[in-house]
N, C-alpha and C. Protein backbone atom coordinates (compact mmCIF):
# COMPACT_ATOMS: atom_id res chain seq x y z
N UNK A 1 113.26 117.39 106.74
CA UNK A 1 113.08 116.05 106.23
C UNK A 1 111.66 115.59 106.58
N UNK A 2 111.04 115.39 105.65
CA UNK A 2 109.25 114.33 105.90
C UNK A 2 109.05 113.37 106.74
N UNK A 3 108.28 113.60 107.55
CA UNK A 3 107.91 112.43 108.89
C UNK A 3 107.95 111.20 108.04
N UNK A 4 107.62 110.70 107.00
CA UNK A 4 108.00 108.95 106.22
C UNK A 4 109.51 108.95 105.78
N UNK A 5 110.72 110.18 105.67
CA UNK A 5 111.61 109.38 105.32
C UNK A 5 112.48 109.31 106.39
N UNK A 6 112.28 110.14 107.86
CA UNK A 6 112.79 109.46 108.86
C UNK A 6 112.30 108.25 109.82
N UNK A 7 110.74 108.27 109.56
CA UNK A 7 110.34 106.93 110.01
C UNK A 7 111.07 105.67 108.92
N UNK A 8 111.39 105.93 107.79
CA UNK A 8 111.78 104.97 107.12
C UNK A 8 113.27 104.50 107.51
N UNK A 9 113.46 105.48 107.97
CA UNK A 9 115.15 105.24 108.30
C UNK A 9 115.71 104.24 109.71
N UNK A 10 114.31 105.03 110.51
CA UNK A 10 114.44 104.50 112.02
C UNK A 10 113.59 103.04 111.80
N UNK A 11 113.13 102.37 110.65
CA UNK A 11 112.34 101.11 110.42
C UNK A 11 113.45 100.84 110.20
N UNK A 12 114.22 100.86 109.01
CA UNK A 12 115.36 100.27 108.54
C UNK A 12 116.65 100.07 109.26
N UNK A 13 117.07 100.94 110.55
CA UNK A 13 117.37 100.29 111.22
C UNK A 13 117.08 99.09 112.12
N UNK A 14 116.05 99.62 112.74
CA UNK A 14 115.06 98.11 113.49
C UNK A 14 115.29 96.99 112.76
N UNK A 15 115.23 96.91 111.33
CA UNK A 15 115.14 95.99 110.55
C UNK A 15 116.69 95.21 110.68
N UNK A 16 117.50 95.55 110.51
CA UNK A 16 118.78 95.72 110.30
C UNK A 16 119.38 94.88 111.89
N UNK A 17 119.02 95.57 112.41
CA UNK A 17 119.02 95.05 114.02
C UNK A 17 118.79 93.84 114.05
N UNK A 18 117.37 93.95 113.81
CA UNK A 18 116.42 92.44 113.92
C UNK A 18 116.99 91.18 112.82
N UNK A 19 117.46 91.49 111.56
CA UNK A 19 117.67 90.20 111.13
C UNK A 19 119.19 90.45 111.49
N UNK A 20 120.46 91.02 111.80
CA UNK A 20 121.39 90.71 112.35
C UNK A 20 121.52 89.72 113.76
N UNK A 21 120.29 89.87 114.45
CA UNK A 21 120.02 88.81 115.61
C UNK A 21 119.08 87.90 115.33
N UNK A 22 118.71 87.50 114.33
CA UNK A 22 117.76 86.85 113.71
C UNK A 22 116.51 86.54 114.65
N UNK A 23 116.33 87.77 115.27
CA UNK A 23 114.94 87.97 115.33
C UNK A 23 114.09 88.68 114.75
N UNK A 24 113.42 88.91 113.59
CA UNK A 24 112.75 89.71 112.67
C UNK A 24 111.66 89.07 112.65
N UNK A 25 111.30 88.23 112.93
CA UNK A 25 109.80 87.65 112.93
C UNK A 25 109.03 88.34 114.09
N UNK A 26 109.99 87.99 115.48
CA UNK A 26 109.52 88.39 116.77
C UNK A 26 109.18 90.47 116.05
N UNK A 27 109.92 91.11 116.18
CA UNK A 27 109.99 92.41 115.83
C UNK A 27 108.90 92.71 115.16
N UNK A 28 108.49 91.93 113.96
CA UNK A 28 107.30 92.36 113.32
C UNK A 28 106.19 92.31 113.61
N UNK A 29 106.07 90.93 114.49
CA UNK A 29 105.31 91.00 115.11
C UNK A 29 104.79 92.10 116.11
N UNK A 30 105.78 92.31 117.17
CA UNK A 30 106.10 93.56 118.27
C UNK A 30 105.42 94.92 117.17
N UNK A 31 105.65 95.08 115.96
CA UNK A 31 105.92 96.54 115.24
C UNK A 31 104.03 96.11 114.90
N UNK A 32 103.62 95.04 114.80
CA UNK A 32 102.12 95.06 114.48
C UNK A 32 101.19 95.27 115.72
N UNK A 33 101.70 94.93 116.94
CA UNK A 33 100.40 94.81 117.84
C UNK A 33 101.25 96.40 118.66
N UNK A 34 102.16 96.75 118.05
CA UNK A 34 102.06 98.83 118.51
C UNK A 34 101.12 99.15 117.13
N UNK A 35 101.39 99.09 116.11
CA UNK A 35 100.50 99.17 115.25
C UNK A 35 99.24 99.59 115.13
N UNK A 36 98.42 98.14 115.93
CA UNK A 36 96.95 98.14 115.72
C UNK A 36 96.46 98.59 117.39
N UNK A 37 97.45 99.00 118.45
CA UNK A 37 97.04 99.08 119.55
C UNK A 37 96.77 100.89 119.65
N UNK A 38 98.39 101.32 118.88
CA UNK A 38 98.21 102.65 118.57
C UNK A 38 97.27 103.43 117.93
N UNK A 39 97.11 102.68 117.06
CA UNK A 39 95.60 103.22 115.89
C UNK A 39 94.56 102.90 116.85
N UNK A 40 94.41 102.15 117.31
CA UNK A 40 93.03 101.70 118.01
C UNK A 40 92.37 102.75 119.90
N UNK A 41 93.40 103.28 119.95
CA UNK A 41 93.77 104.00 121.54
C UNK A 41 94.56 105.48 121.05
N UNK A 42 93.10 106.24 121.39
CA UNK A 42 93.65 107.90 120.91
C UNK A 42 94.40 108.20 121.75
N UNK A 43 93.80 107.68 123.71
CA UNK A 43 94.71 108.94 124.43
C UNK A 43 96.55 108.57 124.18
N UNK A 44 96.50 106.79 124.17
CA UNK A 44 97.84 106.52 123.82
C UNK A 44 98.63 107.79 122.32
N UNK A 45 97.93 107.50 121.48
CA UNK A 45 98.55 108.20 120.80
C UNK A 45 98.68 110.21 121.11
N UNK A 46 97.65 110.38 121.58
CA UNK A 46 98.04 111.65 122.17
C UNK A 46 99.04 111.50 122.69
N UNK A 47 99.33 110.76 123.74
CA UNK A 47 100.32 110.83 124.71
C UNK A 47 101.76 110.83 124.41
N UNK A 48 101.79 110.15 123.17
CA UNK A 48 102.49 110.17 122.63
C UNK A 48 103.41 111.49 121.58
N UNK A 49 102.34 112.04 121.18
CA UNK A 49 102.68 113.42 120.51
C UNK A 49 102.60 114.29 121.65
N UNK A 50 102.00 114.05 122.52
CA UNK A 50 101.92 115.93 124.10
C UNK A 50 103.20 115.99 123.93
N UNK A 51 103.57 117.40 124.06
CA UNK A 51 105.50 118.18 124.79
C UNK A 51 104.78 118.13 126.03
N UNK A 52 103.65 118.38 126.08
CA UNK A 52 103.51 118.41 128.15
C UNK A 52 104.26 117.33 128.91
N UNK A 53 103.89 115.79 128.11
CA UNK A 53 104.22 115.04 129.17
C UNK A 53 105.62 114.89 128.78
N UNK A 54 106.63 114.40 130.14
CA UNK A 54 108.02 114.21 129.77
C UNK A 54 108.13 112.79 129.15
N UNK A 55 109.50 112.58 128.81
CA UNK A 55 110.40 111.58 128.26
C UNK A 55 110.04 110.69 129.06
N UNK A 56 110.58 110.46 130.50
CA UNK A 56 110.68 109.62 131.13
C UNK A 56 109.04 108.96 131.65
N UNK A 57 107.61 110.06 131.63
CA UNK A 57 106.47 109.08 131.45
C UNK A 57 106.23 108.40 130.76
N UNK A 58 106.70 108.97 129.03
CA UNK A 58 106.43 108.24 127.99
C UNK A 58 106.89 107.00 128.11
N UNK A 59 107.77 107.04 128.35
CA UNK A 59 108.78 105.57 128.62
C UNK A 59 108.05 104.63 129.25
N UNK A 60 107.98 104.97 130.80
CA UNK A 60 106.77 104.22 131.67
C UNK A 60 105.99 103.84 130.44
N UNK A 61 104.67 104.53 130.03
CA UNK A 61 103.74 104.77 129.65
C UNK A 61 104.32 103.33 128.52
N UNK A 62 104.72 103.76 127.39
CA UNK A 62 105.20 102.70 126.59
C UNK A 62 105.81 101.09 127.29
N UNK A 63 106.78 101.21 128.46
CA UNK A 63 106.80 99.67 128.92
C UNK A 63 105.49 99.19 129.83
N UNK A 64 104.97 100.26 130.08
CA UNK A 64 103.72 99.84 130.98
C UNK A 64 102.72 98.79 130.08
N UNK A 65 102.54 99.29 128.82
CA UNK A 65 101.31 99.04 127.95
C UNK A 65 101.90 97.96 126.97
N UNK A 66 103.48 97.41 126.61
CA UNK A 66 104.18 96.76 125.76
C UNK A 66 105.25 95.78 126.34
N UNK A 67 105.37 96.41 127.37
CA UNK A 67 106.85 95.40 128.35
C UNK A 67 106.74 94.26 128.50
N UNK A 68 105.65 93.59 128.78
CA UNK A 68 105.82 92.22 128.81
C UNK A 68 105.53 91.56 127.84
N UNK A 69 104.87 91.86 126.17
CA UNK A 69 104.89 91.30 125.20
C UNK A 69 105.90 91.69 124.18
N UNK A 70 106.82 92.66 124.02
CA UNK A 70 107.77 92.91 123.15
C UNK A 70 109.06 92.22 123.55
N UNK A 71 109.90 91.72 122.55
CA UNK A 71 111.22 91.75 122.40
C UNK A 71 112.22 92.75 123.23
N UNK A 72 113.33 92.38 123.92
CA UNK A 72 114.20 93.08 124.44
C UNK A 72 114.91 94.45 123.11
N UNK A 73 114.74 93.72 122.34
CA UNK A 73 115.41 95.01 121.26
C UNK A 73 114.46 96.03 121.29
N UNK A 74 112.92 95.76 120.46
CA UNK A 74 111.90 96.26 120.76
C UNK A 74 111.99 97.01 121.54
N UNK A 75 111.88 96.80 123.25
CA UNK A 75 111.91 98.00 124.06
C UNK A 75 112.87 99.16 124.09
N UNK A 76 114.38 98.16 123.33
CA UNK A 76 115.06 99.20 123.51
C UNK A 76 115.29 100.09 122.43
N UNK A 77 114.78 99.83 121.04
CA UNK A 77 114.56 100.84 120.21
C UNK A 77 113.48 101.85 120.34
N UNK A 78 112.38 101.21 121.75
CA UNK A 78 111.84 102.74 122.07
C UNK A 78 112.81 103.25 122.71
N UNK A 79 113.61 102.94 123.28
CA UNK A 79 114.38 103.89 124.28
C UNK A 79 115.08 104.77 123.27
N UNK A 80 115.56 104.71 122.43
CA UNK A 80 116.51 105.20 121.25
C UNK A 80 115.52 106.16 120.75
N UNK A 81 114.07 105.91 120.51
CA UNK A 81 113.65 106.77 119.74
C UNK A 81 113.11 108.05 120.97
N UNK A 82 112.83 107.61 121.99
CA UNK A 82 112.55 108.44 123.08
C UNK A 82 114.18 109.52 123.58
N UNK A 83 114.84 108.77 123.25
CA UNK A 83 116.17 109.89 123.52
C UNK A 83 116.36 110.97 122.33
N UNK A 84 116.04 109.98 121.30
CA UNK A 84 116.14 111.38 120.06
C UNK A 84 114.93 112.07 119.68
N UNK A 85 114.03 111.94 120.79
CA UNK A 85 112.78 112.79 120.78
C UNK A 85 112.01 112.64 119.67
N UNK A 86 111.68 111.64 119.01
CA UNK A 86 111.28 111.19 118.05
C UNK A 86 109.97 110.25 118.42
N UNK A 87 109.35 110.58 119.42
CA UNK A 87 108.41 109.67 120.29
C UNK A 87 106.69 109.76 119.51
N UNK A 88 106.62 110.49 119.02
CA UNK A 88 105.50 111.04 118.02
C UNK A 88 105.20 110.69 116.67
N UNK A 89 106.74 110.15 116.13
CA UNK A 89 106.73 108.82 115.02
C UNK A 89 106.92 107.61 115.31
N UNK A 90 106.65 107.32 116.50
CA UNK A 90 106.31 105.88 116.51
C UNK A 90 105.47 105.01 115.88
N UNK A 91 103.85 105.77 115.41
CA UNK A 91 103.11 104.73 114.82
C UNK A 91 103.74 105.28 113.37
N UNK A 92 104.49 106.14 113.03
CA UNK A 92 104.75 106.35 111.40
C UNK A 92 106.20 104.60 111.52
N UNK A 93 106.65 104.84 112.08
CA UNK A 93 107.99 103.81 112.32
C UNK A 93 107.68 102.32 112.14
N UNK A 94 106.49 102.21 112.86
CA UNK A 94 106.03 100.96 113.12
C UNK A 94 104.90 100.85 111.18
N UNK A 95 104.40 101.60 111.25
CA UNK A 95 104.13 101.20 109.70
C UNK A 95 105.32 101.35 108.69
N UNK A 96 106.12 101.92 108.47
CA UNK A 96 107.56 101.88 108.15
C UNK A 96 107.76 100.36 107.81
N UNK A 97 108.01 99.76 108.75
CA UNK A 97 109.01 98.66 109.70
C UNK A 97 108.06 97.35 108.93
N UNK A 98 106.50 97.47 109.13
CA UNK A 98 105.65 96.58 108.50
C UNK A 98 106.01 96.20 106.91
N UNK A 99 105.65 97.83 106.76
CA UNK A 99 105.79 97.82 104.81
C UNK A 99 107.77 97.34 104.22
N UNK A 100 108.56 97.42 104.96
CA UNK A 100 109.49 97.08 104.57
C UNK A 100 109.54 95.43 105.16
N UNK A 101 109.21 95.20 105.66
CA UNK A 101 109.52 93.30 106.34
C UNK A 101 108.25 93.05 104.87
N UNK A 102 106.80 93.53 104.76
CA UNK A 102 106.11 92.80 103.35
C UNK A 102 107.40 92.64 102.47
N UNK A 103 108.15 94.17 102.06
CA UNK A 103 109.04 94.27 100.80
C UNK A 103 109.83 92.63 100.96
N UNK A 104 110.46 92.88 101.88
CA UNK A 104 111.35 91.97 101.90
C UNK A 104 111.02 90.45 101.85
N UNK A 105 110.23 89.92 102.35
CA UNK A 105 109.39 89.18 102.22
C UNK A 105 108.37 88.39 101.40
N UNK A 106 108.35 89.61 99.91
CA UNK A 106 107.48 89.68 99.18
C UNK A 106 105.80 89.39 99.63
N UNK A 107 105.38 90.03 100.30
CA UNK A 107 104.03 89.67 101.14
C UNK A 107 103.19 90.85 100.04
N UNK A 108 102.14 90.21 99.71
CA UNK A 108 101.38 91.61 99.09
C UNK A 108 99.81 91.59 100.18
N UNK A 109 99.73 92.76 100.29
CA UNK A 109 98.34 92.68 101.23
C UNK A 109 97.26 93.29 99.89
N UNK A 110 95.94 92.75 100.51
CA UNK A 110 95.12 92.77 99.93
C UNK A 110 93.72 92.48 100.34
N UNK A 111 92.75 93.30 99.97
CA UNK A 111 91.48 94.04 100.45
C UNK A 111 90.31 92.95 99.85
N UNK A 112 89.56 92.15 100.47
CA UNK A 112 88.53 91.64 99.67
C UNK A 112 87.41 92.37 100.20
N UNK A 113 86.24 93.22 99.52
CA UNK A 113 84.99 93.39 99.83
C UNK A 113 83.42 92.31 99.72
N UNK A 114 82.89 92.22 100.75
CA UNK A 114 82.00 91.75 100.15
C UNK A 114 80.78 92.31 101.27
N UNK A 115 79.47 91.63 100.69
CA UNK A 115 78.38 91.89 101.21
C UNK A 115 78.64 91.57 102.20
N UNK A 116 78.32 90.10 102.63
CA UNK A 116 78.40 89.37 104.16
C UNK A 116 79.72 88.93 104.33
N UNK A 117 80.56 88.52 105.53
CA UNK A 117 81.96 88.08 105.78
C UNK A 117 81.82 86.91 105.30
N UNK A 118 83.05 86.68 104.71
CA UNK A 118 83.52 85.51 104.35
C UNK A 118 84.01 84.37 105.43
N UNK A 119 82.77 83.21 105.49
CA UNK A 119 82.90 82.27 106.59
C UNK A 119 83.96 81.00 105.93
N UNK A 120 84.08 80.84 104.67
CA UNK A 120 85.09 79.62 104.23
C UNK A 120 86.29 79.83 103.93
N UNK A 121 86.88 79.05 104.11
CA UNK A 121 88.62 79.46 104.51
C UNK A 121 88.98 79.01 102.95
N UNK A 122 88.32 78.40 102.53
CA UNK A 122 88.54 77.58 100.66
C UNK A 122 88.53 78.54 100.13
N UNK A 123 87.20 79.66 100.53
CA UNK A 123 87.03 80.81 99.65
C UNK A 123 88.78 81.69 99.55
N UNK A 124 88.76 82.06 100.79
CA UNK A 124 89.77 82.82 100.93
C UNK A 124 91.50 82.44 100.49
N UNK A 125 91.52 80.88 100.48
CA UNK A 125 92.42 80.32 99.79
C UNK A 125 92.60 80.52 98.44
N UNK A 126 91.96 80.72 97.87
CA UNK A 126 91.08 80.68 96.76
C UNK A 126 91.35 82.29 95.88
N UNK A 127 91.33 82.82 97.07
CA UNK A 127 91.39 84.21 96.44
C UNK A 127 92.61 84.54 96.61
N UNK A 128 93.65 84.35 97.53
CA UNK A 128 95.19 84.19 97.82
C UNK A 128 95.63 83.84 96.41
N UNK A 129 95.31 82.29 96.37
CA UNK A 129 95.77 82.02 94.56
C UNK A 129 95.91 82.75 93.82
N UNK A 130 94.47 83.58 93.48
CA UNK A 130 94.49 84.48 92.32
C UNK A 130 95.60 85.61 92.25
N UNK A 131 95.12 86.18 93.63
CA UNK A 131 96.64 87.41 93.47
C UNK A 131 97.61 86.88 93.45
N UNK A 132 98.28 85.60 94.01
CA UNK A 132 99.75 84.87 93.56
C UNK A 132 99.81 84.82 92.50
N UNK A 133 99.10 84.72 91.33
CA UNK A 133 98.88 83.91 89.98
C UNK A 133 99.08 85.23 89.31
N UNK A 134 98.39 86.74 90.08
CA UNK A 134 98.77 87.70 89.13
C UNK A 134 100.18 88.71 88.90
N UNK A 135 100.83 88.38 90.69
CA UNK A 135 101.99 88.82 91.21
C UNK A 135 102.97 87.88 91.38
N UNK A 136 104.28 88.55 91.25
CA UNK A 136 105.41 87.57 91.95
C UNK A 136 105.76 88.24 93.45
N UNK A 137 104.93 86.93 94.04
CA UNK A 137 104.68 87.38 95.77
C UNK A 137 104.94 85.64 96.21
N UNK A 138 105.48 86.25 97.28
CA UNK A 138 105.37 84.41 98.00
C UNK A 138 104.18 84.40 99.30
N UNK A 139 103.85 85.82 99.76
CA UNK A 139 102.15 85.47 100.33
C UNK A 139 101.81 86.34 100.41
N UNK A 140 100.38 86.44 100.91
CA UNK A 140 99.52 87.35 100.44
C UNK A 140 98.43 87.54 101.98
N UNK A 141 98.48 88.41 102.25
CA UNK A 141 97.77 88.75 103.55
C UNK A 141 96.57 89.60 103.48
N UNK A 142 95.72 88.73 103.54
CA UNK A 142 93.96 89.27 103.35
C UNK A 142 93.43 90.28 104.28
N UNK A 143 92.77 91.14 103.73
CA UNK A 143 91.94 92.01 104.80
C UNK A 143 90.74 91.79 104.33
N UNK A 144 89.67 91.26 105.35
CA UNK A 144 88.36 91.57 104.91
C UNK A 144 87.39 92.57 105.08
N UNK A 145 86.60 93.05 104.34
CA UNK A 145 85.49 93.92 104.54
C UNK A 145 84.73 93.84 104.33
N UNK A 146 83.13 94.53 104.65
CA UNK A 146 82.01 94.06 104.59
C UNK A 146 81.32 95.47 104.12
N UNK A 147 80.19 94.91 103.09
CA UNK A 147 79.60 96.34 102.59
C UNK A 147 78.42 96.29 101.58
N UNK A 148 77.00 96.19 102.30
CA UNK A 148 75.72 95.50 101.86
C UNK A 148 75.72 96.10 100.66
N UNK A 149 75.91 97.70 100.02
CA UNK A 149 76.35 98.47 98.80
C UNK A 149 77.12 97.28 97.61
N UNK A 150 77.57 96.24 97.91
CA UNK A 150 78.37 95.16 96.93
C UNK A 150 77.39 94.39 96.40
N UNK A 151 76.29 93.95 97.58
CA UNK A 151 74.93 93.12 96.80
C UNK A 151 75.30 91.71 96.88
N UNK A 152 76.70 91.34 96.31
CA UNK A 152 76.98 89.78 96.24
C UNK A 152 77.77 90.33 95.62
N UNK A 153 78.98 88.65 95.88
CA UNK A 153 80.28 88.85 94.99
C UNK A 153 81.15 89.16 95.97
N UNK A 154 82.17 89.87 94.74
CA UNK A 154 83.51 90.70 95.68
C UNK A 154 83.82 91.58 94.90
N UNK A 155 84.81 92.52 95.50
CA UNK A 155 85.55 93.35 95.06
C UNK A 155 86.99 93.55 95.83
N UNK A 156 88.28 92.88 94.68
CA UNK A 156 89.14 92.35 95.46
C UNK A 156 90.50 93.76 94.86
N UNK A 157 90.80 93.92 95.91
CA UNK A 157 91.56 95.45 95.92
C UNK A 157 93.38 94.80 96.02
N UNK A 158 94.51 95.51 95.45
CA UNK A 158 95.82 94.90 95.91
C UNK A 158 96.98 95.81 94.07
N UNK A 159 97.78 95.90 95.07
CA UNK A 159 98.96 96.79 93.91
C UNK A 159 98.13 97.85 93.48
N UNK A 160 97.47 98.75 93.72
CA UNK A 160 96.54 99.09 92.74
C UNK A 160 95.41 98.74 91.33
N UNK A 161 95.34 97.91 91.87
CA UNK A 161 94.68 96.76 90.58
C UNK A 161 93.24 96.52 91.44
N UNK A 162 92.45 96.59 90.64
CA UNK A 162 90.91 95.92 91.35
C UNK A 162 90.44 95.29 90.15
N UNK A 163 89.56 93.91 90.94
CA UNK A 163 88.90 93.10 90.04
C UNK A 163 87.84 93.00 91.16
N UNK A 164 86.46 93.65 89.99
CA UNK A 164 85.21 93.84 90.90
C UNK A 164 84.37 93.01 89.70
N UNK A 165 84.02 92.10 90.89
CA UNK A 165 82.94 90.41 90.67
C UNK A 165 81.80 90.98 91.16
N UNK A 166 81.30 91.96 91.44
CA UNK A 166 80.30 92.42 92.32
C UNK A 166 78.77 92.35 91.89
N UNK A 167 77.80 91.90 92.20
CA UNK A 167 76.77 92.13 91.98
C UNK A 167 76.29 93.98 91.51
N UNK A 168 76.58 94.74 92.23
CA UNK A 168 75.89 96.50 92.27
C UNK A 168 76.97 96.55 91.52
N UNK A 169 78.45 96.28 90.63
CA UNK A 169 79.11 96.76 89.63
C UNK A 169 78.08 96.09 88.14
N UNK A 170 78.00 94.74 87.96
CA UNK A 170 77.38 94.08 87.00
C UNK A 170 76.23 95.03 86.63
N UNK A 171 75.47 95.10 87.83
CA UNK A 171 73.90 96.26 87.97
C UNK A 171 74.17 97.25 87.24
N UNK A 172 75.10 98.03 87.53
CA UNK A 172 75.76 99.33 87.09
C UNK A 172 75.94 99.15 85.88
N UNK A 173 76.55 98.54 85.10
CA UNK A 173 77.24 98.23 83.83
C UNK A 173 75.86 97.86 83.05
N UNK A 174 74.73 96.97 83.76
CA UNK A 174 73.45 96.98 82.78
C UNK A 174 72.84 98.31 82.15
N UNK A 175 72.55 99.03 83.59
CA UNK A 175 71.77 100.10 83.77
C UNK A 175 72.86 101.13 82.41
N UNK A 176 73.97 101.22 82.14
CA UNK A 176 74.69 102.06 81.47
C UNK A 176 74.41 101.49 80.22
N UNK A 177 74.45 100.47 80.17
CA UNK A 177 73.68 99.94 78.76
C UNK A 177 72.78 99.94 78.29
N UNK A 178 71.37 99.79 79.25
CA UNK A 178 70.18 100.75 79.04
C UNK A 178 70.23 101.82 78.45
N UNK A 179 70.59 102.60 79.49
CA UNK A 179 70.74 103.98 79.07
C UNK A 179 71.50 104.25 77.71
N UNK A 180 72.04 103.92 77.13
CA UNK A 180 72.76 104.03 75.71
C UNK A 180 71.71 103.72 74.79
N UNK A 181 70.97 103.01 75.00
CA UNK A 181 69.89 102.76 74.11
C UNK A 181 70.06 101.82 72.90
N UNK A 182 71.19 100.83 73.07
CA UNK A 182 71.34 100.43 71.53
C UNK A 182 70.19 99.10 71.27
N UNK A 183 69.35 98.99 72.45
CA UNK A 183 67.86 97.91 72.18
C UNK A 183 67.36 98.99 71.28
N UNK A 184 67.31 99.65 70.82
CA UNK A 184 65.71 100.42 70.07
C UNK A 184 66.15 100.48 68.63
N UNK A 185 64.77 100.11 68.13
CA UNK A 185 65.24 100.10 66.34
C UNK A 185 65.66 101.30 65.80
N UNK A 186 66.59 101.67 64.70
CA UNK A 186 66.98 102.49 64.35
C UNK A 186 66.04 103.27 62.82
């Protein structure tokens, strides 16, 4: 079976868990800051995949670094996944667990590029709208990026759909028109 359809399984329980105790907010939260702590901290995630180290460090190791900010379920669905030796899909689980609470939720995430960061919150309101206006989503969770290659503008990424406002796309699209040549008399 594929490391995503048993991480999907072991999300969907969590899930299942969590809104049966109607804590699913807390959980998602918990499933985001393993998330971005895991991605962000190699030896953690080594540590996580070694057979060297045992069960019972991992454990430590995991309440050491999470115990006092996670949920009581939380800890104890590491314990569950640490008994079924499944300790190595944790960050697959925890993205799992994310992408199904968006589903459910209808949350669409979405990528804005631009030259310099976006300092106005109007802007970014602004751009929320648009993808509401093009999806049936009830919110929309921005990622920003930065990338002097854009020139000005944006380039706003989400469902697979891009709408590029960009200065170096516009550029591009001249320069191809140049090059075609249809200024020159015939």
């Amino acid at each position: 079976m594929s490391v995503q359809k048993v991480a999907t399984r072991y999300a969907q329980s969590l899930m299942d868990l969590a809104e049966e105790q109607s804590i699913l907010e807390e959980v998602c939260k918990d499933m985001k800051l393993l998330n971005n702590t895991v991605s962000s901290n190699r030896e953690l995630q080594m540590a996580l995949k070694s057979p060297i180290i045992n069960q019972e460090k991992k454990r430590n190791i995991l309440t050491g670094v999470f115990g006092t900010h996670f949920n009581k379920l939380s800890l104890g669905f590491f314990d569950l996944v640490l008994k079924k030796k499944r300790e190595a899909m944790v960050p697959e689980i925890a993205n799992a667990f994310i992408d199904l609470y968006r589903k459910k939720k209808r949350i669409i995430s979405a990528v804005v590029t631009t030259a310099v960061p976006i300092s106005e919150q109007a802007l970014v309101e602004q751009l929320k709208s648009l993808v509401k206006a093009k999806t049936d989503c009830s919110a929309v969770e921005i990622e920003q990026k930065v990338d002097p290659a854009v020139m000005g503008g944006f380039v706003l990424e989400f469902e697979q759909q891009v709408y590029d406002s960009s200065v170096a796309s516009k550029l591009e699209n001249l320069r191809k028109h140049f090059i075609d040549n249809s200024y020159t008399k015939n």
